[in-house]
PDB file of N, CA and C in Angstrom:
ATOM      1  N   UNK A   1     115.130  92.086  87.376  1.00  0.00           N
ATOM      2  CA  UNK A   1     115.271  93.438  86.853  1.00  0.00           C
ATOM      3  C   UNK A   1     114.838  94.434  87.924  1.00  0.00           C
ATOM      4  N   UNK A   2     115.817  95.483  88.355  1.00  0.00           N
ATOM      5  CA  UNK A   2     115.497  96.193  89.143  1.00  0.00           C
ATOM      6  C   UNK A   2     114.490  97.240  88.563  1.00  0.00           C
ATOM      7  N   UNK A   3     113.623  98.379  89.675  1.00  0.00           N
ATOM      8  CA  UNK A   3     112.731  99.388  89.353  1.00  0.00           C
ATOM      9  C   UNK A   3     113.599 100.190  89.228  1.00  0.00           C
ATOM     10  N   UNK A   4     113.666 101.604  88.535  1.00  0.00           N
ATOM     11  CA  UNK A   4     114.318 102.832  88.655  1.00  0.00           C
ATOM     12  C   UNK A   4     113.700 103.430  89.679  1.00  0.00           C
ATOM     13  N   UNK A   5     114.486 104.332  90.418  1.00  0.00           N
ATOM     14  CA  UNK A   5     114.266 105.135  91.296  1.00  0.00           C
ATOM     15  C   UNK A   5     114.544 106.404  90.991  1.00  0.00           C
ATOM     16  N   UNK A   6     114.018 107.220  91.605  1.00  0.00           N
ATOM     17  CA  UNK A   6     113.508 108.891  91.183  1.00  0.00           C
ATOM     18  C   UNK A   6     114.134 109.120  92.929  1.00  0.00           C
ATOM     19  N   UNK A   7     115.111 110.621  92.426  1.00  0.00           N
ATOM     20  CA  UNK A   7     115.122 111.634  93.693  1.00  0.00           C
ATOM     21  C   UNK A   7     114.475 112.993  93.820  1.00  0.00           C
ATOM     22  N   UNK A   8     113.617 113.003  94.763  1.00  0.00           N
ATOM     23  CA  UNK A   8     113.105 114.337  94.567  1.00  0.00           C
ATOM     24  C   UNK A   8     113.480 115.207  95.252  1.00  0.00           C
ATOM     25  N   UNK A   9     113.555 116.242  94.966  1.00  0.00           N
ATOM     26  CA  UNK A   9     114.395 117.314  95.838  1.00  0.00           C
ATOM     27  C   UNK A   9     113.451 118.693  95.959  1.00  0.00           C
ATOM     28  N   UNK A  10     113.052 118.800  97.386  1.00  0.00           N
ATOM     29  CA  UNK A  10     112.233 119.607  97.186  1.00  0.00           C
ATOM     30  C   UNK A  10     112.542 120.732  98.718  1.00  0.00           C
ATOM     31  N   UNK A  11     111.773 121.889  98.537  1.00  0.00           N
ATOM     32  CA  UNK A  11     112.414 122.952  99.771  1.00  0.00           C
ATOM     33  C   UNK A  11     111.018 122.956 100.520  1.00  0.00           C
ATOM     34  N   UNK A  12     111.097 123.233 101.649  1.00  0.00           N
ATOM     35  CA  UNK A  12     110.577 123.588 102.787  1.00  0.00           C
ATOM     36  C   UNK A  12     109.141 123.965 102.317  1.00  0.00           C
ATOM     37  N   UNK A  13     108.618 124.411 101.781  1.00  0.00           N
ATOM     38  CA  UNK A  13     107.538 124.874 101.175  1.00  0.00           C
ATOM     39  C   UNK A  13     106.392 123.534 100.465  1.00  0.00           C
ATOM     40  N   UNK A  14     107.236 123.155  99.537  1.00  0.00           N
ATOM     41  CA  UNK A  14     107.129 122.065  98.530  1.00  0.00           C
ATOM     42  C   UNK A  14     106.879 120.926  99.431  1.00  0.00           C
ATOM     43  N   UNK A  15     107.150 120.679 100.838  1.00  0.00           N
ATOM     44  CA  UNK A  15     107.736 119.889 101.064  1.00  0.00           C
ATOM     45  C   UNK A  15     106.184 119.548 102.045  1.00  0.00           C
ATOM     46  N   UNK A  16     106.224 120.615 102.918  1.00  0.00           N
ATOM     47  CA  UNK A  16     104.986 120.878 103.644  1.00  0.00           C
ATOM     48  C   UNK A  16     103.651 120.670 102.940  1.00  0.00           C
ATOM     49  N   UNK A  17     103.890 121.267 101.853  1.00  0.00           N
ATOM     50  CA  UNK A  17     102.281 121.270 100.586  1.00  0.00           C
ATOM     51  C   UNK A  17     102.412 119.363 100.129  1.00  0.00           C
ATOM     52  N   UNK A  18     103.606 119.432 100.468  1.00  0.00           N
ATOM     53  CA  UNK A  18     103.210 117.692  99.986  1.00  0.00           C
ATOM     54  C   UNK A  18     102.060 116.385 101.031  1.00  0.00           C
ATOM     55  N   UNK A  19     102.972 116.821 102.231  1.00  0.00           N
ATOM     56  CA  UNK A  19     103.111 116.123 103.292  1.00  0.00           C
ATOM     57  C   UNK A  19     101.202 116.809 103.603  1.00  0.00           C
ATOM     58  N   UNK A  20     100.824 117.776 103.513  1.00  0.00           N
ATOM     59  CA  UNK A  20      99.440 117.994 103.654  1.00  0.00           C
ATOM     60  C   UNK A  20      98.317 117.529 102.549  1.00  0.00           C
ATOM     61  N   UNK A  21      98.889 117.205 101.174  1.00  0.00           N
ATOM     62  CA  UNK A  21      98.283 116.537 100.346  1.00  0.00           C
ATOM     63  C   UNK A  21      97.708 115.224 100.708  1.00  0.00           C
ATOM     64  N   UNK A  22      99.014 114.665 101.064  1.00  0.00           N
ATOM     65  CA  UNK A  22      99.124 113.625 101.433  1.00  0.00           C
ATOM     66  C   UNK A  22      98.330 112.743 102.621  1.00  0.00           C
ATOM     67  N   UNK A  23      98.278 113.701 103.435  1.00  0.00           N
ATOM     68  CA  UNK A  23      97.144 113.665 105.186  1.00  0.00           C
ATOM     69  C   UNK A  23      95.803 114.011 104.333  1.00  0.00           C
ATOM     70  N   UNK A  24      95.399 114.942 103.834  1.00  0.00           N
ATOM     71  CA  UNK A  24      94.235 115.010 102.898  1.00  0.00           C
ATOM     72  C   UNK A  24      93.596 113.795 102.323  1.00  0.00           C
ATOM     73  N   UNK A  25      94.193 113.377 101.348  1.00  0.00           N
ATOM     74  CA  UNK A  25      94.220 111.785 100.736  1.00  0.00           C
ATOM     75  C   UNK A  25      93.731 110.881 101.679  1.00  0.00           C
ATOM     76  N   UNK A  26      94.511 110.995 102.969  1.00  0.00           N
ATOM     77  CA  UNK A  26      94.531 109.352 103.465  1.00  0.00           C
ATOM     78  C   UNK A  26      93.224 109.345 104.432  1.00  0.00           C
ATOM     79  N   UNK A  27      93.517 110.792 104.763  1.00  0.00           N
ATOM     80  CA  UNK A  27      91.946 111.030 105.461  1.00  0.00           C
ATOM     81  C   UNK A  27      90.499 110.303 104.434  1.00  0.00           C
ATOM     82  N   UNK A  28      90.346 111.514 103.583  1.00  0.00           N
ATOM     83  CA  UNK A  28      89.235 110.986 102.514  1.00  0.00           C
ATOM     84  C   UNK A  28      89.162 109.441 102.100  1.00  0.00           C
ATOM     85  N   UNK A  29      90.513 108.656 102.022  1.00  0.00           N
ATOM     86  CA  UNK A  29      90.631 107.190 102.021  1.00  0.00           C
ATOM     87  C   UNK A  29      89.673 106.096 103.549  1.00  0.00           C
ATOM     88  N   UNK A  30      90.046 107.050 104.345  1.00  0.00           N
ATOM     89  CA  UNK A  30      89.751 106.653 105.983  1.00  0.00           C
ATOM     90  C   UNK A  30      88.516 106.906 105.678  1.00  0.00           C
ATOM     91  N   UNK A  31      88.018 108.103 105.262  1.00  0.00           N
ATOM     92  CA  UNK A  31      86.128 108.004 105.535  1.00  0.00           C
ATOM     93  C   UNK A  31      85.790 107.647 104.492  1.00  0.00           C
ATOM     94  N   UNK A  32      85.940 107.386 103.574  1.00  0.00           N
ATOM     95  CA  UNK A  32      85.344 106.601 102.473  1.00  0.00           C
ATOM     96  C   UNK A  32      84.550 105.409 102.743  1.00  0.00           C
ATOM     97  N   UNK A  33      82.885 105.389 102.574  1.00  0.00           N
ATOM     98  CA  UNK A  33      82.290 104.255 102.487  1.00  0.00           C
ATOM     99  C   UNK A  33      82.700 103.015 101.717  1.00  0.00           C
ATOM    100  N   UNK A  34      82.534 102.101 102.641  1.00  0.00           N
ATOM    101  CA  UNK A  34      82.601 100.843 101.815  1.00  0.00           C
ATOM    102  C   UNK A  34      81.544 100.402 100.772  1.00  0.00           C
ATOM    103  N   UNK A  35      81.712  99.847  99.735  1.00  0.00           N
ATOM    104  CA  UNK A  35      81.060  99.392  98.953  1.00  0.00           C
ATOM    105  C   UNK A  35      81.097  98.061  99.126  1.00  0.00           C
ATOM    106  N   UNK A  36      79.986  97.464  98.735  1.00  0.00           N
ATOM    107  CA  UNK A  36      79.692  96.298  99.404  1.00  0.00           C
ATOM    108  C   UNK A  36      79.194  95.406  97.374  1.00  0.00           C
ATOM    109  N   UNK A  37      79.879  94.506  97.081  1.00  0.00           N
ATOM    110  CA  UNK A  37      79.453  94.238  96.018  1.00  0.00           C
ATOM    111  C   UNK A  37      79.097  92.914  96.356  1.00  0.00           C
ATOM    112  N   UNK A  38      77.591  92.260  95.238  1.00  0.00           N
ATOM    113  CA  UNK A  38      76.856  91.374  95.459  1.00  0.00           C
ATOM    114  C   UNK A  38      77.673  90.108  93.823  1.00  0.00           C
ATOM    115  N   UNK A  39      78.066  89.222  94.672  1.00  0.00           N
ATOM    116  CA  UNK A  39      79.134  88.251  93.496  1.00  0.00           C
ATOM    117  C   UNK A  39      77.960  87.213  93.416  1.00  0.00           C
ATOM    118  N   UNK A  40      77.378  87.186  92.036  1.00  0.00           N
ATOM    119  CA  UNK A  40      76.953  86.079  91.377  1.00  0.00           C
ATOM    120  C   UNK A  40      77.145  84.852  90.602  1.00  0.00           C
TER     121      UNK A  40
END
C-alpha cells in the first residue's frame, strides 16, 4: 500500500520562512545535550 503524497505550493516568502524554520530546528537538534539513560 502506497503513502499519499501532499503538494505544497508555496511563494517566495513562505518559502524562505520555511527553509529558516527549518535551519532553526536542526540547529537546536545539533546542540541539544545528550541524555544519557541508566538501563536496569
Amino acid at each position: 500500500m502506497r503513502e499519499k503524497t501532499f503538494h505544497v505550493y508555496v511563494d517566495s516568502h513562505d518559502r524562505s520562512l520555511l527553509l529558516q524554520s527549518l535551519v532553526e530546528l536542526k540547529n537546536l537538534l545539533i546542540n541539544a545535550p545528550v541524555k544519557k539513560l541508566k538501563i536496569s
